[in-house]
PDB file of N, CA and C in Angstrom:
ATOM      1  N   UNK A   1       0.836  -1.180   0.000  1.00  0.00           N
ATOM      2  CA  UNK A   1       0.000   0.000   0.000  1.00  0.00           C
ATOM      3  C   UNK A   1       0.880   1.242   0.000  1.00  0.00           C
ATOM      4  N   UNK A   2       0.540   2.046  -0.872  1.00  0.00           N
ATOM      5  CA  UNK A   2       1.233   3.379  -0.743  1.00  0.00           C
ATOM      6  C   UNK A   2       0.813   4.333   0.219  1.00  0.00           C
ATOM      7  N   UNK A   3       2.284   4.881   1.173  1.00  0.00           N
ATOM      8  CA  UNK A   3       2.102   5.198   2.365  1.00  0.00           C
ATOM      9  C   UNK A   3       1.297   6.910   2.274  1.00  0.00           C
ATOM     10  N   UNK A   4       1.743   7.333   0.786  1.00  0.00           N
ATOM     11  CA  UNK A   4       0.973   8.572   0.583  1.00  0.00           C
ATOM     12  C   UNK A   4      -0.659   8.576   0.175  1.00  0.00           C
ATOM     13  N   UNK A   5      -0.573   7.720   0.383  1.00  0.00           N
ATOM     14  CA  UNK A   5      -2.068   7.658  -0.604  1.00  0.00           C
ATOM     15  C   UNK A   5      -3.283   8.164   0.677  1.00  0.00           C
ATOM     16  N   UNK A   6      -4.078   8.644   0.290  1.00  0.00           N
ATOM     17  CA  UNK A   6      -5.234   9.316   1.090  1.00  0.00           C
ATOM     18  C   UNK A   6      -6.451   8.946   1.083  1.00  0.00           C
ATOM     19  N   UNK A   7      -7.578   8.654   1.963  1.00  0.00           N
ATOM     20  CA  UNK A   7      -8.642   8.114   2.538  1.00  0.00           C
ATOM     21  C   UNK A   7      -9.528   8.833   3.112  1.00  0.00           C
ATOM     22  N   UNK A   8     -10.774   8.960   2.698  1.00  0.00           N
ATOM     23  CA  UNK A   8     -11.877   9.344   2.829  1.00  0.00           C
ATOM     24  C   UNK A   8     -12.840   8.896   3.732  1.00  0.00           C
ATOM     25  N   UNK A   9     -12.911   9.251   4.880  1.00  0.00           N
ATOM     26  CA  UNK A   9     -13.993   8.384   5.984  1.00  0.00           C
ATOM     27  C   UNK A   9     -15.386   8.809   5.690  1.00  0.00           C
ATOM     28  N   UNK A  10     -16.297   8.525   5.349  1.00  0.00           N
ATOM     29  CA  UNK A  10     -17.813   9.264   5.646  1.00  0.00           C
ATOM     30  C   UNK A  10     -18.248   8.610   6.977  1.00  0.00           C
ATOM     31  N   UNK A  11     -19.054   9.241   7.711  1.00  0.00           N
ATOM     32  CA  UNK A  11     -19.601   9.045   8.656  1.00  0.00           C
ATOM     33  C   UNK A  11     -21.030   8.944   8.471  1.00  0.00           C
ATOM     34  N   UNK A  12     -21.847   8.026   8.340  1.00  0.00           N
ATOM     35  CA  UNK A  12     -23.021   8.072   8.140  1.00  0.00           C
ATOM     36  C   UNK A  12     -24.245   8.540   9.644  1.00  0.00           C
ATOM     37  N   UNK A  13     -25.216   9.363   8.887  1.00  0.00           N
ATOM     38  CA  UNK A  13     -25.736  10.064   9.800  1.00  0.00           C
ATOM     39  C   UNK A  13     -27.374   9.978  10.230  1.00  0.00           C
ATOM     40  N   UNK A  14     -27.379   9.227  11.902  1.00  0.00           N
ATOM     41  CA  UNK A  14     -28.868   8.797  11.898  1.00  0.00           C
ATOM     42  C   UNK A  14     -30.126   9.462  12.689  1.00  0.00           C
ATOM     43  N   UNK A  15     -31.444  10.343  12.005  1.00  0.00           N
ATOM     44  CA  UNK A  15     -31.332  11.116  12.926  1.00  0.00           C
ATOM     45  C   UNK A  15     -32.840  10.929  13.480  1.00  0.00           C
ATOM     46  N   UNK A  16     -32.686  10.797  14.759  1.00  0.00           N
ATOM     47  CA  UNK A  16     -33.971  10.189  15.474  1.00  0.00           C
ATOM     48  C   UNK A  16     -35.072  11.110  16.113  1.00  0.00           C
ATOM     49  N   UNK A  17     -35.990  11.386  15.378  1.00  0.00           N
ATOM     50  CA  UNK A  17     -37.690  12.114  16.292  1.00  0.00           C
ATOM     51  C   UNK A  17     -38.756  11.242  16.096  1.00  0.00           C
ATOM     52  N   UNK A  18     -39.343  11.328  17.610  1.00  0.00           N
ATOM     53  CA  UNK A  18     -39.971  10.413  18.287  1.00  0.00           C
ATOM     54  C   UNK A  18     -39.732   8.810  18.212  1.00  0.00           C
ATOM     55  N   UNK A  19     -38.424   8.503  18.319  1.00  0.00           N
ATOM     56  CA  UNK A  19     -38.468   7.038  18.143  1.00  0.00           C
ATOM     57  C   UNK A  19     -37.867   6.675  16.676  1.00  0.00           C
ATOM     58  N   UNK A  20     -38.317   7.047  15.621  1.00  0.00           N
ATOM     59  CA  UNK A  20     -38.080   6.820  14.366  1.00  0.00           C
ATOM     60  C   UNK A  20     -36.641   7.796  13.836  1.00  0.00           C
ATOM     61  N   UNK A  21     -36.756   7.150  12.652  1.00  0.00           N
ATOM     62  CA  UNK A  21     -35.466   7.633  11.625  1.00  0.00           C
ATOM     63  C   UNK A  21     -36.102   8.488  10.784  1.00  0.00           C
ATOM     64  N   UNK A  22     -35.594   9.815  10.471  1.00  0.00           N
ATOM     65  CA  UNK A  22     -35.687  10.621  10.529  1.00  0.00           C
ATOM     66  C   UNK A  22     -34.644  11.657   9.437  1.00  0.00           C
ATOM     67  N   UNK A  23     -35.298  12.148   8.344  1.00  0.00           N
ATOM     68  CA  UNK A  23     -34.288  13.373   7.703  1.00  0.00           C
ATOM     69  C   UNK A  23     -34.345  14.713   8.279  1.00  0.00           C
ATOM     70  N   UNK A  24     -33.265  15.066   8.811  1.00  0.00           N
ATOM     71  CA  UNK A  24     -33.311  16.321   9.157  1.00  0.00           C
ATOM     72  C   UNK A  24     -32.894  17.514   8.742  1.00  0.00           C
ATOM     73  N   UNK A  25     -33.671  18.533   7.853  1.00  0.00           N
ATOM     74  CA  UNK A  25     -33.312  19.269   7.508  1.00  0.00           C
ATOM     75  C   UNK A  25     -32.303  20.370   7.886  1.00  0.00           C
ATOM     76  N   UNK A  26     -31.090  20.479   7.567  1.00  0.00           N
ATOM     77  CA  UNK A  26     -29.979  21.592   7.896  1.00  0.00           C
ATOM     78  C   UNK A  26     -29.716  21.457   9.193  1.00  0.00           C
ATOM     79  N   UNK A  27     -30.034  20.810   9.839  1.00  0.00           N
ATOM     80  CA  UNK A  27     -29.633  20.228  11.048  1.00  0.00           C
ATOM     81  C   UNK A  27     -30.564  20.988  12.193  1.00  0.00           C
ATOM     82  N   UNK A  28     -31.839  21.186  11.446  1.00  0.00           N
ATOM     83  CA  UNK A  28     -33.164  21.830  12.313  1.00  0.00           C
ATOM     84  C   UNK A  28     -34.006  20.788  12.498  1.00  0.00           C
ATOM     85  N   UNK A  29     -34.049  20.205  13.524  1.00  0.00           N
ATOM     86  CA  UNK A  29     -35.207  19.129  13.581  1.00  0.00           C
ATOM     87  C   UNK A  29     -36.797  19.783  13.494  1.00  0.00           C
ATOM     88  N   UNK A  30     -37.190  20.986  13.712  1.00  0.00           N
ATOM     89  CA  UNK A  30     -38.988  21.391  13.419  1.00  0.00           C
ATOM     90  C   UNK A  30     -39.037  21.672  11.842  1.00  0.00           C
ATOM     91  N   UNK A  31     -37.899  21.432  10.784  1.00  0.00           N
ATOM     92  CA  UNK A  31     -37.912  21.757   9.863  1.00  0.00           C
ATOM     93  C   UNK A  31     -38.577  20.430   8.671  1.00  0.00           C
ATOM     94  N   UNK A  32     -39.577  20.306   8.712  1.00  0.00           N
ATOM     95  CA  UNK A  32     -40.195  19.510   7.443  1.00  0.00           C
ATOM     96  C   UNK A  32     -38.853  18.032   7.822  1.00  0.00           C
ATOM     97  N   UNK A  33     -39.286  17.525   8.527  1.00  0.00           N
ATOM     98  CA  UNK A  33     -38.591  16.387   9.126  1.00  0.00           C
ATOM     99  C   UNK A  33     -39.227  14.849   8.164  1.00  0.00           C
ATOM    100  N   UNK A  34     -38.759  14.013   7.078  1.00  0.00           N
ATOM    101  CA  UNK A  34     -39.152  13.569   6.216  1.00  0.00           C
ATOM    102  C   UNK A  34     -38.743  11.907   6.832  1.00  0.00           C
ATOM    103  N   UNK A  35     -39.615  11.177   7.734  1.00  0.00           N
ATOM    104  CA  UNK A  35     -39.354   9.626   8.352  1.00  0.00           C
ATOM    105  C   UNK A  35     -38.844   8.635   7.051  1.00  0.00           C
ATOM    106  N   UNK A  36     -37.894   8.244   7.919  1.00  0.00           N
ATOM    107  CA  UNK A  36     -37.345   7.121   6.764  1.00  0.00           C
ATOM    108  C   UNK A  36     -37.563   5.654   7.198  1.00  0.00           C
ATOM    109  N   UNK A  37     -38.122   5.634   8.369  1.00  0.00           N
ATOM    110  CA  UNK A  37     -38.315   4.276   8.791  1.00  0.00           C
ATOM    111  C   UNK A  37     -38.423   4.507  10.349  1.00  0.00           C
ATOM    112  N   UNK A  38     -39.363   3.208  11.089  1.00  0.00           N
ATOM    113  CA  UNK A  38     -39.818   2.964  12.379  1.00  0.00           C
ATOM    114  C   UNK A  38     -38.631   2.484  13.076  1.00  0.00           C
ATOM    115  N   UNK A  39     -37.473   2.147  12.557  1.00  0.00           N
ATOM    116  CA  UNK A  39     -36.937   1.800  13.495  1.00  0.00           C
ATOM    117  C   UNK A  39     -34.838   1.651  13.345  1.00  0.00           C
ATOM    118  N   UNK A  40     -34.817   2.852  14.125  1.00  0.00           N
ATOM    119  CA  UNK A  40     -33.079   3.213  14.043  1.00  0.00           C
ATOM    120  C   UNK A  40     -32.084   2.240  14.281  1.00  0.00           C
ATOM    121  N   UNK A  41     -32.099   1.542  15.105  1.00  0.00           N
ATOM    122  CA  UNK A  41     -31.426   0.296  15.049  1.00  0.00           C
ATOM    123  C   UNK A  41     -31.176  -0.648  14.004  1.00  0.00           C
ATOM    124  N   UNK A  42     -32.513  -0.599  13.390  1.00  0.00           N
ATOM    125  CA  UNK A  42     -32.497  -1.503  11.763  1.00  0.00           C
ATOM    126  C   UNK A  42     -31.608  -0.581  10.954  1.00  0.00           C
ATOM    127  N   UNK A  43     -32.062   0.649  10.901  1.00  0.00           N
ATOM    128  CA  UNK A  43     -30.542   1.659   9.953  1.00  0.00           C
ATOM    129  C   UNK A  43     -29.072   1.412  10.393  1.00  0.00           C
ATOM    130  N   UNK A  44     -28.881   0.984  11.757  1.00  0.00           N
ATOM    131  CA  UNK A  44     -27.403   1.623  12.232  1.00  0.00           C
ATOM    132  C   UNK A  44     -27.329   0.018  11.831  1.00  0.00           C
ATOM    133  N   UNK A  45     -28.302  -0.826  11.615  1.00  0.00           N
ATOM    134  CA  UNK A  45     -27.348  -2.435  11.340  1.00  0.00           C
ATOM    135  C   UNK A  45     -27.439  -2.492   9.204  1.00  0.00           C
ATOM    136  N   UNK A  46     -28.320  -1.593   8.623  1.00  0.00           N
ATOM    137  CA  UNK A  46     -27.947  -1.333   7.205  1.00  0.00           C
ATOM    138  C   UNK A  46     -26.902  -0.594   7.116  1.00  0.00           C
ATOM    139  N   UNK A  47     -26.363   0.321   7.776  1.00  0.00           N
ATOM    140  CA  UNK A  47     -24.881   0.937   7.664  1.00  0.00           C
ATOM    141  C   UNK A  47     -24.019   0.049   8.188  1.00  0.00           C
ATOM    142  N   UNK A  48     -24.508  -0.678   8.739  1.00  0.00           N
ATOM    143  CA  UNK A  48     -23.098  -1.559   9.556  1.00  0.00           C
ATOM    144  C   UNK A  48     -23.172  -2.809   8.406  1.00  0.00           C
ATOM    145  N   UNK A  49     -23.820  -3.168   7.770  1.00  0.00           N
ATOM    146  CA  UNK A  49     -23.941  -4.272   6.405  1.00  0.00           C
ATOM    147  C   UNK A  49     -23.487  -3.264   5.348  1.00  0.00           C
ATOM    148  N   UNK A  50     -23.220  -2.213   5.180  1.00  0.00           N
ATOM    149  CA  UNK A  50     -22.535  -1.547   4.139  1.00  0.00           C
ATOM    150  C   UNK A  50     -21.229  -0.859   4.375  1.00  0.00           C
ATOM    151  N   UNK A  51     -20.791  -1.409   5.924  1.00  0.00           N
ATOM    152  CA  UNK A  51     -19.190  -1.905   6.632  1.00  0.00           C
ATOM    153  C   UNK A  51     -19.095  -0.062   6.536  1.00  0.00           C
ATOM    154  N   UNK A  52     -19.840   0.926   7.061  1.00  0.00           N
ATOM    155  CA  UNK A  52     -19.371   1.993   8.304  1.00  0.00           C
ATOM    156  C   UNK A  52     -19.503   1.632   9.010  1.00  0.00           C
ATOM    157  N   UNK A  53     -17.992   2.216   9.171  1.00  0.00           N
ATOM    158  CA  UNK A  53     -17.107   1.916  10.495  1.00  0.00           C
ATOM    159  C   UNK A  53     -17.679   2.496  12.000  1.00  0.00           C
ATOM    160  N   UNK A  54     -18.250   3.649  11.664  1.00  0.00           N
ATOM    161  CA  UNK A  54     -18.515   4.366  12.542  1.00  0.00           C
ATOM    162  C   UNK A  54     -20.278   5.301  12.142  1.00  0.00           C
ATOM    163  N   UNK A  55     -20.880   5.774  12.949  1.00  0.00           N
ATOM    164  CA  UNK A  55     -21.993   5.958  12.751  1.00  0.00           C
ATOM    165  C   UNK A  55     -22.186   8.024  13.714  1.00  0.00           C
ATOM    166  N   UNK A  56     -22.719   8.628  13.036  1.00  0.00           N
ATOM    167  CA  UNK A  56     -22.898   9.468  13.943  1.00  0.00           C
ATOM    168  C   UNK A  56     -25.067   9.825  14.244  1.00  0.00           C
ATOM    169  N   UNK A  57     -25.172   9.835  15.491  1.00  0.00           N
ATOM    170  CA  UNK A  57     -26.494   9.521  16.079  1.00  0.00           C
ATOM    171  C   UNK A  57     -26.912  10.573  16.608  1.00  0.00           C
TER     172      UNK A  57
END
């Protein structure tokens, strides 16, 4: 592996109102908040099956 070579982490981002998963606009949660699913745990284990490393919650 080349020791210069450079790496890109994304952090995938999960964002929870009332219980559920959740898009949050600009990082305003009263802002037109668009549910992506009942249940956050099932997301943080689809990011963890698409091997992020790390998760931000």
């Amino acid at each position: 592996m080349n020791p210069l070579k450079k790496y890109l982490l994304v952090i995938p981002s999960i964002d929870i109102k009332d219980g559920k998963t959740v898009r949050v606009v600009q990082g305003i949660p009263e802002l037109n908040c668009k549910e992506y699913g009942n249940d956050p745990v099932e997301m943080a284990m689809i990011w963890r099956a698409e091997n992020a490393k790390m998760l931000h919650v």
